[in-house]
Structure formats: structure tokens, C-alpha cells
Protein backbone atom coordinates (compact mmCIF):
# COMPACT_ATOMS: atom_id res chain seq x y z
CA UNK A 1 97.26 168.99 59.51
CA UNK A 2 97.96 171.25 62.49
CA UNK A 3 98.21 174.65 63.50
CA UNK A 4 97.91 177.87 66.02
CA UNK A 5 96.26 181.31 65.71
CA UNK A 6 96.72 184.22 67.96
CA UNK A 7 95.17 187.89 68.04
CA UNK A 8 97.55 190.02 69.58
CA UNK A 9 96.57 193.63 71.02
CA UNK A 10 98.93 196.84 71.07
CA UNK A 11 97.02 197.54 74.22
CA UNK A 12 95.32 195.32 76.04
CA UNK A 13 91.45 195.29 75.55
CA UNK A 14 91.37 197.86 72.95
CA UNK A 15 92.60 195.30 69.91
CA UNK A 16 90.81 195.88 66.47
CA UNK A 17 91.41 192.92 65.12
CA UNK A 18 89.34 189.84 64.90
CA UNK A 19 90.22 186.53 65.96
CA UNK A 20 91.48 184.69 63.05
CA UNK A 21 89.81 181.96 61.50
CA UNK A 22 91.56 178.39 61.09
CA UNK A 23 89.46 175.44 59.89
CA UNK A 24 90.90 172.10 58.98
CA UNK A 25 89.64 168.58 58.04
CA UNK A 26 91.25 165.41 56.74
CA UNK A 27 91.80 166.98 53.18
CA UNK A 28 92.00 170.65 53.81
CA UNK A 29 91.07 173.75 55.50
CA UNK A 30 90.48 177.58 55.17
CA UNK A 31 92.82 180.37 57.42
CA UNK A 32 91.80 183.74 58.07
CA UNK A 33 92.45 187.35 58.99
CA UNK A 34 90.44 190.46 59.95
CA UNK A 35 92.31 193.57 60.74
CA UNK A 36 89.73 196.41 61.74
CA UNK A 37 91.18 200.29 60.37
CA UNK A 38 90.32 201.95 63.28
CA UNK A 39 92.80 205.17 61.94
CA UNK A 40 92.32 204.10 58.04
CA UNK A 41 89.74 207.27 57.22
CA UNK A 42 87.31 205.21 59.21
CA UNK A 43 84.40 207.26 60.95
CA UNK A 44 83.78 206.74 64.42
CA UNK A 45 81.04 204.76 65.30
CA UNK A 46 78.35 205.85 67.85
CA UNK A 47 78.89 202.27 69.17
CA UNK A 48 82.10 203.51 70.58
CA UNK A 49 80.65 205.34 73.40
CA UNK A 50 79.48 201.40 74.48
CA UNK A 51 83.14 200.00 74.62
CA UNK A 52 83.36 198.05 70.81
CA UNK A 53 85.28 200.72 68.00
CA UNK A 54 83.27 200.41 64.49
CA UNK A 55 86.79 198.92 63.32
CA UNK A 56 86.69 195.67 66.08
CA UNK A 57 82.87 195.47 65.19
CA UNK A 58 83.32 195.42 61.34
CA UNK A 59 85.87 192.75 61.90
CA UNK A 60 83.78 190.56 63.64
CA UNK A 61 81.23 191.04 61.41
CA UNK A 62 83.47 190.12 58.58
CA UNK A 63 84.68 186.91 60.60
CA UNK A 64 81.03 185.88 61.14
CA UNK A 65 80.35 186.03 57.60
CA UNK A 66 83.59 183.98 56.58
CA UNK A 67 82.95 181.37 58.84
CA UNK A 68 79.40 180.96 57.98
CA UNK A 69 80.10 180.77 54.30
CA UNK A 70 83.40 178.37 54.99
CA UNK A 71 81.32 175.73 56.75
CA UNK A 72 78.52 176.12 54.51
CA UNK A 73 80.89 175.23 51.54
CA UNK A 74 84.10 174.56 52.78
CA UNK A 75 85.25 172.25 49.28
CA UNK A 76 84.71 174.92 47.04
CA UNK A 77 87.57 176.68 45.84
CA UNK A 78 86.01 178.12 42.39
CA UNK A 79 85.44 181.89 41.59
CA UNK A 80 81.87 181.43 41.62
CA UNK A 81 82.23 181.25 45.71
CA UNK A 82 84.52 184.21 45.86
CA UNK A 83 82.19 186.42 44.58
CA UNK A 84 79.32 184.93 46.61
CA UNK A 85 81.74 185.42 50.08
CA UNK A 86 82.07 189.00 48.69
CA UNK A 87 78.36 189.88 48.63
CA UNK A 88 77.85 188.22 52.23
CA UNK A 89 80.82 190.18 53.12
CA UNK A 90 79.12 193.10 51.83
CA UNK A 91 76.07 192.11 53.21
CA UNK A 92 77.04 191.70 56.84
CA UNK A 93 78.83 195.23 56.49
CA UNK A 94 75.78 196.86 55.62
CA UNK A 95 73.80 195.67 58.17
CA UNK A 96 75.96 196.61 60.54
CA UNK A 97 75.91 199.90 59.27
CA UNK A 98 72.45 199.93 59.62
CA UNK A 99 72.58 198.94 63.42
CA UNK A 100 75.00 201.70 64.17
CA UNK A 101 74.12 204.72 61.80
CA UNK A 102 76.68 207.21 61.59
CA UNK A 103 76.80 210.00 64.46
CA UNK A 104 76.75 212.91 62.23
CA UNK A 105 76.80 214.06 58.53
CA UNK A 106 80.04 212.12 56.55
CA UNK A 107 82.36 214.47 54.97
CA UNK A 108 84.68 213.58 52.29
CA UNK A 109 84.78 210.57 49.52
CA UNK A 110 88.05 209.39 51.80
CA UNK A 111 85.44 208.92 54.67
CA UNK A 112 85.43 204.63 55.05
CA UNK A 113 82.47 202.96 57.23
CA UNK A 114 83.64 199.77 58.95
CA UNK A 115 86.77 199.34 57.16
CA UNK A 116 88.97 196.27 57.43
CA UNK A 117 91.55 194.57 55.97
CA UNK A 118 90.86 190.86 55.15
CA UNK A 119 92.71 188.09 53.70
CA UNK A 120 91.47 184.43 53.64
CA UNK A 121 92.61 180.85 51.77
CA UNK A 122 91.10 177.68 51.23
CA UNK A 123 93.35 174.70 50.42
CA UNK A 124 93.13 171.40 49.81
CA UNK A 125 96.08 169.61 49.65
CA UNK A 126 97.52 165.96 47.83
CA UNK A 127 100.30 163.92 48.22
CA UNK A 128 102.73 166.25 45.79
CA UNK A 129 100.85 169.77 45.49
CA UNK A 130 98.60 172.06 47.76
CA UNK A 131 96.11 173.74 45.50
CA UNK A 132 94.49 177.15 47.47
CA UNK A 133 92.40 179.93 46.89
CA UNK A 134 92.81 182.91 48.57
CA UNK A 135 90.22 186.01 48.49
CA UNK A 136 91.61 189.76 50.13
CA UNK A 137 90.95 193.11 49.91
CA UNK A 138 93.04 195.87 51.62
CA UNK A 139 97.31 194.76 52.95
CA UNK A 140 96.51 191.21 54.81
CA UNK A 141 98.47 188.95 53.52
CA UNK A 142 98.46 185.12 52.91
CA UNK A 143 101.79 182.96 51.91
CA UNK A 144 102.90 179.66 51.48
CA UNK A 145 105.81 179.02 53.38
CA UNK A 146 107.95 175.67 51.83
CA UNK A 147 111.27 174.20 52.62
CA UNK A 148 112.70 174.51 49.83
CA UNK A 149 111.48 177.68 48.22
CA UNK A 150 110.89 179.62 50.98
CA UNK A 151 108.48 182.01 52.02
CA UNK A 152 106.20 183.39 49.33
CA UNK A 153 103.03 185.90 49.00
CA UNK A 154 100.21 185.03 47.23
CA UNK A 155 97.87 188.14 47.52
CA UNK A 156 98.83 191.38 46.16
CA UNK A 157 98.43 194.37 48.74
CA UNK A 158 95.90 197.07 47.74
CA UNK A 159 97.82 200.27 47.44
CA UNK A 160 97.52 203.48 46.55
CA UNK A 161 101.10 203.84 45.45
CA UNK A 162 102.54 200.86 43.65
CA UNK A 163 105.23 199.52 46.18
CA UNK A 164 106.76 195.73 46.47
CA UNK A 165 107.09 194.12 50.16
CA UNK A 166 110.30 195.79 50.71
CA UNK A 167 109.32 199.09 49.42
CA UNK A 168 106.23 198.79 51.12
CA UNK A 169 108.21 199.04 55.01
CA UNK A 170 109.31 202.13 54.37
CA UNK A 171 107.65 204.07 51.76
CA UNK A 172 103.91 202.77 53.62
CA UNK A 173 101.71 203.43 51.24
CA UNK A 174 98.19 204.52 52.06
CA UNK A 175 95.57 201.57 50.77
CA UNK A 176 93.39 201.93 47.64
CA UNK A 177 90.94 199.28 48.64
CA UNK A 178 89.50 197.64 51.87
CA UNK A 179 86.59 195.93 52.79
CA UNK A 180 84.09 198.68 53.98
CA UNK A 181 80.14 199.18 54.48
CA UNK A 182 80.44 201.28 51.76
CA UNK A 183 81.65 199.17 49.19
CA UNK A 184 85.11 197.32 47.59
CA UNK A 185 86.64 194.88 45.41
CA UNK A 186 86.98 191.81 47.07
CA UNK A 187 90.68 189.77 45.13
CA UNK A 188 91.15 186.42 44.35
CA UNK A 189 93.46 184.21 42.76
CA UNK A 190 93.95 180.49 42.69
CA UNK A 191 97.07 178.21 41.94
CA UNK A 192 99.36 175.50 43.84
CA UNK A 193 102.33 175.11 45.64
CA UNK A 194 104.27 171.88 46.57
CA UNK A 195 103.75 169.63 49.56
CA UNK A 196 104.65 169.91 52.16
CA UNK A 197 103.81 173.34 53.13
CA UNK A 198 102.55 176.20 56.07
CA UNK A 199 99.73 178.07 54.69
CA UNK A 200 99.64 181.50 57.05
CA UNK A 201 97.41 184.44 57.25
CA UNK A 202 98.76 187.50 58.48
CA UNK A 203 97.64 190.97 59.29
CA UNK A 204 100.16 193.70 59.12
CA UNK A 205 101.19 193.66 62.70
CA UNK A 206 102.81 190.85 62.00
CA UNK A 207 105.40 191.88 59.60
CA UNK A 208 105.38 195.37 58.98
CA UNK A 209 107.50 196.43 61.89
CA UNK A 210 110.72 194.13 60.76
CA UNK A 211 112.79 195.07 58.05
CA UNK A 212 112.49 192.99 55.60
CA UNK A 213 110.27 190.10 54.04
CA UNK A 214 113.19 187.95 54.82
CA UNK A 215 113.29 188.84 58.74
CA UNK A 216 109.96 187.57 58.65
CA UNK A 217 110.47 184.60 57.33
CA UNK A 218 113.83 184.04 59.57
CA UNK A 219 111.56 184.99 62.39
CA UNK A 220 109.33 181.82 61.44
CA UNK A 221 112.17 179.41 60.83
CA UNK A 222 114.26 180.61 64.49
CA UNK A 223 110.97 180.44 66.53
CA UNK A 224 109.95 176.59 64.98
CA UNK A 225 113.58 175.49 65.35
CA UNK A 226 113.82 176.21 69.55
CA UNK A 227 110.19 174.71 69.87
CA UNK A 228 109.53 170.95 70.92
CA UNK A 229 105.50 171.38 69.81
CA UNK A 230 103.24 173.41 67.91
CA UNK A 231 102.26 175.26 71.21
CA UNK A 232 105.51 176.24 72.15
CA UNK A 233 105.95 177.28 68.59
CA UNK A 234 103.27 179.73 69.08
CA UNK A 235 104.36 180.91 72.32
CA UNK A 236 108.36 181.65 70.60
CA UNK A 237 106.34 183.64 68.02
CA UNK A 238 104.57 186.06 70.17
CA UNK A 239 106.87 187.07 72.57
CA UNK A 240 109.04 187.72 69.38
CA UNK A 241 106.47 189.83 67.41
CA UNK A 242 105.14 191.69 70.82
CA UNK A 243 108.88 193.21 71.41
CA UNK A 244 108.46 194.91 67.38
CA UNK A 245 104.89 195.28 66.61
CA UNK A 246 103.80 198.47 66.38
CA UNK A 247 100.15 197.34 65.91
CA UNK A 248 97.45 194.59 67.01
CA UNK A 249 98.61 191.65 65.21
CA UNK A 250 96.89 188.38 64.00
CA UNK A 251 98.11 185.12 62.29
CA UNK A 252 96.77 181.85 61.61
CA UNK A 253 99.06 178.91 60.63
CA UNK A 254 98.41 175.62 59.18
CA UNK A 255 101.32 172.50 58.79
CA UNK A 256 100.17 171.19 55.87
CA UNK A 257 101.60 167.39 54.51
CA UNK A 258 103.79 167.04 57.24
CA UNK A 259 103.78 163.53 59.38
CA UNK A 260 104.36 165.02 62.84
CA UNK A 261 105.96 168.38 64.07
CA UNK A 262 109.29 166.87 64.47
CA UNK A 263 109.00 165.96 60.85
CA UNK A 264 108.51 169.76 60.65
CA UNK A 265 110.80 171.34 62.14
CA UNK A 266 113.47 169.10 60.87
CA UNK A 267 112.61 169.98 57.08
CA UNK A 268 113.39 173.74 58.14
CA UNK A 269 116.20 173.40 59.51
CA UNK A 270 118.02 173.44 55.88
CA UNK A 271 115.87 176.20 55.34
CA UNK A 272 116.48 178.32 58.38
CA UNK A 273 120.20 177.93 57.54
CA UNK A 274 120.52 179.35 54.46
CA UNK A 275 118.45 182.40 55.83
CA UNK A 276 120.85 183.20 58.74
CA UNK A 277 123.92 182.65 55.86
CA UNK A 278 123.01 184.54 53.03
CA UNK A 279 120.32 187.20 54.11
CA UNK A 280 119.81 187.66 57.96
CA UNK A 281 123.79 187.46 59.05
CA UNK A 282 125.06 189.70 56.08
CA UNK A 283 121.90 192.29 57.05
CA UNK A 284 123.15 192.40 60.45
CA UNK A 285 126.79 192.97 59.73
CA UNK A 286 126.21 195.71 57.04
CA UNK A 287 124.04 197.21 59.86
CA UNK A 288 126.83 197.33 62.72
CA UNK A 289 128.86 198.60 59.47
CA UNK A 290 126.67 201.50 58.47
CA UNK A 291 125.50 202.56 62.21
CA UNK A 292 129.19 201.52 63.95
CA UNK A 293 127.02 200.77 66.47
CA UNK A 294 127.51 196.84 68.01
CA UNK A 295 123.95 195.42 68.65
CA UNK A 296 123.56 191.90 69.07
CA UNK A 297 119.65 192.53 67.91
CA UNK A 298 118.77 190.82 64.50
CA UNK A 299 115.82 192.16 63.74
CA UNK A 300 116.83 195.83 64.07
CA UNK A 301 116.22 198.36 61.33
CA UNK A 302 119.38 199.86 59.45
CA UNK A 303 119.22 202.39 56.96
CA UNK A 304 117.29 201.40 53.72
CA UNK A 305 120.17 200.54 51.10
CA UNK A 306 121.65 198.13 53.74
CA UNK A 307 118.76 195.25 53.06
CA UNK A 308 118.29 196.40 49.02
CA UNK A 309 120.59 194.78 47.82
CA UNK A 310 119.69 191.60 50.07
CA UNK A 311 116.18 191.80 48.70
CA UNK A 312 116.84 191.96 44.71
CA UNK A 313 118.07 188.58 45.86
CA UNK A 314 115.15 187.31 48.22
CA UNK A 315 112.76 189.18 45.64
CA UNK A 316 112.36 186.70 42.93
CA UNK A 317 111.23 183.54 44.94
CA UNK A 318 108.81 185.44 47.51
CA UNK A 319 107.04 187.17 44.90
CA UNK A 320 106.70 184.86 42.12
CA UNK A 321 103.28 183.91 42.90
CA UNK A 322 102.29 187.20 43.78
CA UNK A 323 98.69 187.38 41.51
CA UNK A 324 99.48 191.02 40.01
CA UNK A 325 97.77 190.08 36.55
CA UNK A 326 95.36 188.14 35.25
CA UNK A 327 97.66 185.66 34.08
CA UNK A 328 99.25 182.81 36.50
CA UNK A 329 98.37 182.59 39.11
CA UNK A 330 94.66 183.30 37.81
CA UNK A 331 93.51 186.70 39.40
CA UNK A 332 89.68 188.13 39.51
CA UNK A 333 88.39 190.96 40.89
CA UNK A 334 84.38 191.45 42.18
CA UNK A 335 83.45 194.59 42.71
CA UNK A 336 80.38 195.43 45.54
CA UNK A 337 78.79 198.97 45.70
């Protein structure tokens, strides 16, 4: 198993966002995200007059206390260890609000202290199948990205208007739910893929500033096919999501079955075709139709009925094991007040 993280900042030493967790061993591994909400309804921390914003702070606090509970029991994938990382999650939080009290009196229930969004997954992985268990709260997101399915989410963003992943890029949705000091419901679900697969975690920088789940999942396939290592893989990915985002942005990736990175990129390829045929070409073309203007950029927004049709299509296979029930994939909820 191999991967690459990266914390990307919108401006340069002013990031909220933690640096991303990625933990792997011989028959698994854990990935990570922390995205402090700096402009979520977040109060300003006195701590800001020192350099740190409550939302970077909060987000390191939150990666402290994953990474301390992932060593401590990194085999455990049961619910019982969700809702224990959800009370040291809650705990850390606390404390830190403690350490920085607020600067003046809080007005308003929509008021947050510390609030981040955070997505995490533990997997383990056999010959056939990768089993995982992934624990959010707030719009992080974790998939499993497979040759021959595709890319697919398996957390469920908390939102205050219902919204799917397509809806979500344009109709953005305020959140219902984040971690915070001053409580939340900490998400999880459990199930398996097939092997191979990536596992990624992703904050919204990442893919909230393309048009569709599908130009996020092209962008993944087109940046692995023109590297020769995982490095340069990284690199390719970067510079692509520093010319969109909008935002800090934060990932961590994990190859999981695959012999070698050749191996890799070689069982994409397939993939990465089919993408460019039936989804990321035709998106383009209806585009230049609908604008008449002749850009050569893929990734460019067109208006919202050009990539609807496009995603009833994608739709079905990225969101199948989205956990929006307690059904399959098996979903809890832990609340912390």
C-alpha cells in the first residue's frame, strides 16, 4: 500500500485546514481530513490576535485526537470505537475551548466554537474485498475509487437542505452538523468494496470548485495517467486543483491491492477512457454549445442543465454506497453535547 497527502492553502500561511492523516501497515491503514470553518458561524478566537484562527487550532486539535486514538487501536473497525473517537473528539474540543475562552458574550444558537469538518476511514483490506469504516461529521468526504466501478462516496454530507453531489455545487447548502466545542453527531457507516482500490479523504477544496462529481473523478484518472510515480502523481494533482480551488484544500490517498504503481495506473487507464467518452468530452461540447464560446478548458463550469443530464447517468454508481439510512451500508449516529 502507498500513497500521498497534501494540505493546500488559498493563501499562503493563513490555511485552516489540518494536515491530513494517512497511516498504513501491511494489512491496512486509516486516512484523514480536518477542514477548520473559519467563516462557518464560527466565533473568533482570542487566539487570533497570536497568529493561529480558532478554525486551524480546532483542526489540529481534532487531528491530534484521531491520531492518538488510530495508533492506540488502529484494527478496530467496530461501532464501539466510533463512538469512543467521538467523545475524544469532543474531548479535545472542549479543552481547547477552555484554553482560549471566548472574547466576549456569544450571541445566537447559530454561533459554532471550533468548528470543523472531519471525515476519516479505517480499512483493512484482503485479497478480493476492502472492508472500511469511515466516521464524519460536517461535508468531508471519503470514497473508494475502483477501476471498474468508478468513483464512489461513502459518507453522506451534513446539510441543512437535502442536496445530492451535483446539486450540492450549485445550490451549496449551509451544513446542519460539524464537529464543534459545543457539541455534534459524529457519522459512521461500515461496508466493503472490491480490491483493488484508492481509499481518499477529501475536504471540500478539493472538489467543490469543478462541476461535477465526474470532473473529479476525471481529474484523478488524467493526473495518474501522465505520472511515472506516486510523487509525480501528487505533484499533477495540485497544480490542477490550485488553478480551481476556491478554498484551502486537503486530501489523503491510499493505493490499496495494487502490486506496484505501474500496475496502477495501467488498471485506470480503461477507466479514465470511458470518463473522457461518455461524461467529460460530451460536458465539454454541450458547454462550447450552450456558451458558443470555444475553450479548450475541461474543467470549466457551463450552465447547470448542461452536466444534469450527464449526472442521472454518473449518479447511480457514485452514490450507491452513500450510507443515507440505516440499512446497507450500516449507518450510526453518536451524538456529544
Amino acid at each position: 500500500m502507498e500513497g500521498w497527502t497534501f494540505n493546500l492553502e488559498k493563501v499562503a500561511g493563513s490555511g485552516e485546514d489540518a494536515e491530513p492523516t494517512l497511516v498504513v501497515d501491511a494489512e491496512g491503514g486509516w486516512v484523514g481530513v480536518y477542514d477548520g470553518m473559519g467563516g462557518s458561524g464560527a466565533e473568533r478566537s482570542g487566539s487570533e490576535e497570536g497568529g493561529e484562527t480558532g478554525a486551524r487550532l480546532a483542526a489540529g486539535a481534532a487531528r491530534a485526537a484521531v491520531e492518538f486514538a488510530v495508533h492506540a487501536a488502529i484494527d478496530r473497525l467496530d461501532d464501539a470505537f466510533a463512538r469512543e473517537l467521538g467523545q475524544t473528539l469532543f474531548t479535545a474540543l472542549k479543552d481547547l475551548d477552555e484554553i482560549h475562552p471566548a472574547r466576549g458574550k456569544i450571541k445566537g444558537r447559530l454561533v459554532r466554537r471550533f468548528p470543523l469538518a472531519f471525515a476519516s476511514a479505517a480499512f483493512s483490506a484482503t485479497d478480493d474485498a476492502v472492508f472500511y469504516r469511515v466516521v464524519w461529521a460536517g461535508d468531508a468526504r471519503i470514497y473508494a475509487w475502483t477501476p471498474k466501478v468508478g468513483l464512489q462516496q461513502l459518507t453522506a454530507d451534513d446539510l441543512a437542505r437535502p442536496a445530492d453531489a451535483f446539486d450540492q455545487l450549485y445550490g451549496d447548502s449551509p451544513l446542519s452538523n460539524c464537529l464543534s466545542a459545543g457539541g455534534f453527531a459524529l457519522r459512521t457507516a461500515a461496508a466493503a468494496v472490491p480490491a483493488p482500490t484508492v481509499i481518499i479523504a477529501a475536504t471540500d477544496g478539493c472538489f467543490h470548485y469543478l462541476p461535477s462529481p465526474f470532473h473529479f473523478e476525471y481529474l484523478l484518472a488524467e493526473t495518474l495517467l501522465a505520472a511515472d510515480n506516486f510523487e509525480e502523481w501528487k505533484t499533477f494533482f495540485i497544480k490542477k486543483i490550485a488553478e480551481r480551488a476556491g478554498d484551502d484544500a486537503s486530501m489523503a490517498l491510499c493505493a490499496v491491492g495494487f502490486e506496484h504503481f505501474v500496475a496502477l495506473r495501467a488498471a485506470f487507464a480503461e477507466r479514465a477512457a470511458s470518463l473522457w467518452n461518455n461524461y467529460v468530452k460530451p460536458y465539454a461540447d454541450a458547454v462550447k454549445h450552450a456558451t458558443g464560446e470555444l475553450e479548450n478548458d475541461i474543467y470549466r463550469a457551463g450552465p447547470i442543465h448542461v452536466g444534469a443530464e450527464l449526472w442521472r447517468r454518473y449518479k447511480p454508481d457514485y452514490s450507491a454506497l452513500v450510507p443515507v439510512s440505516e440499512a446497507t451500508p450500516l449507518l450510526r449516529s453518536f451524538d456529544f453535547r
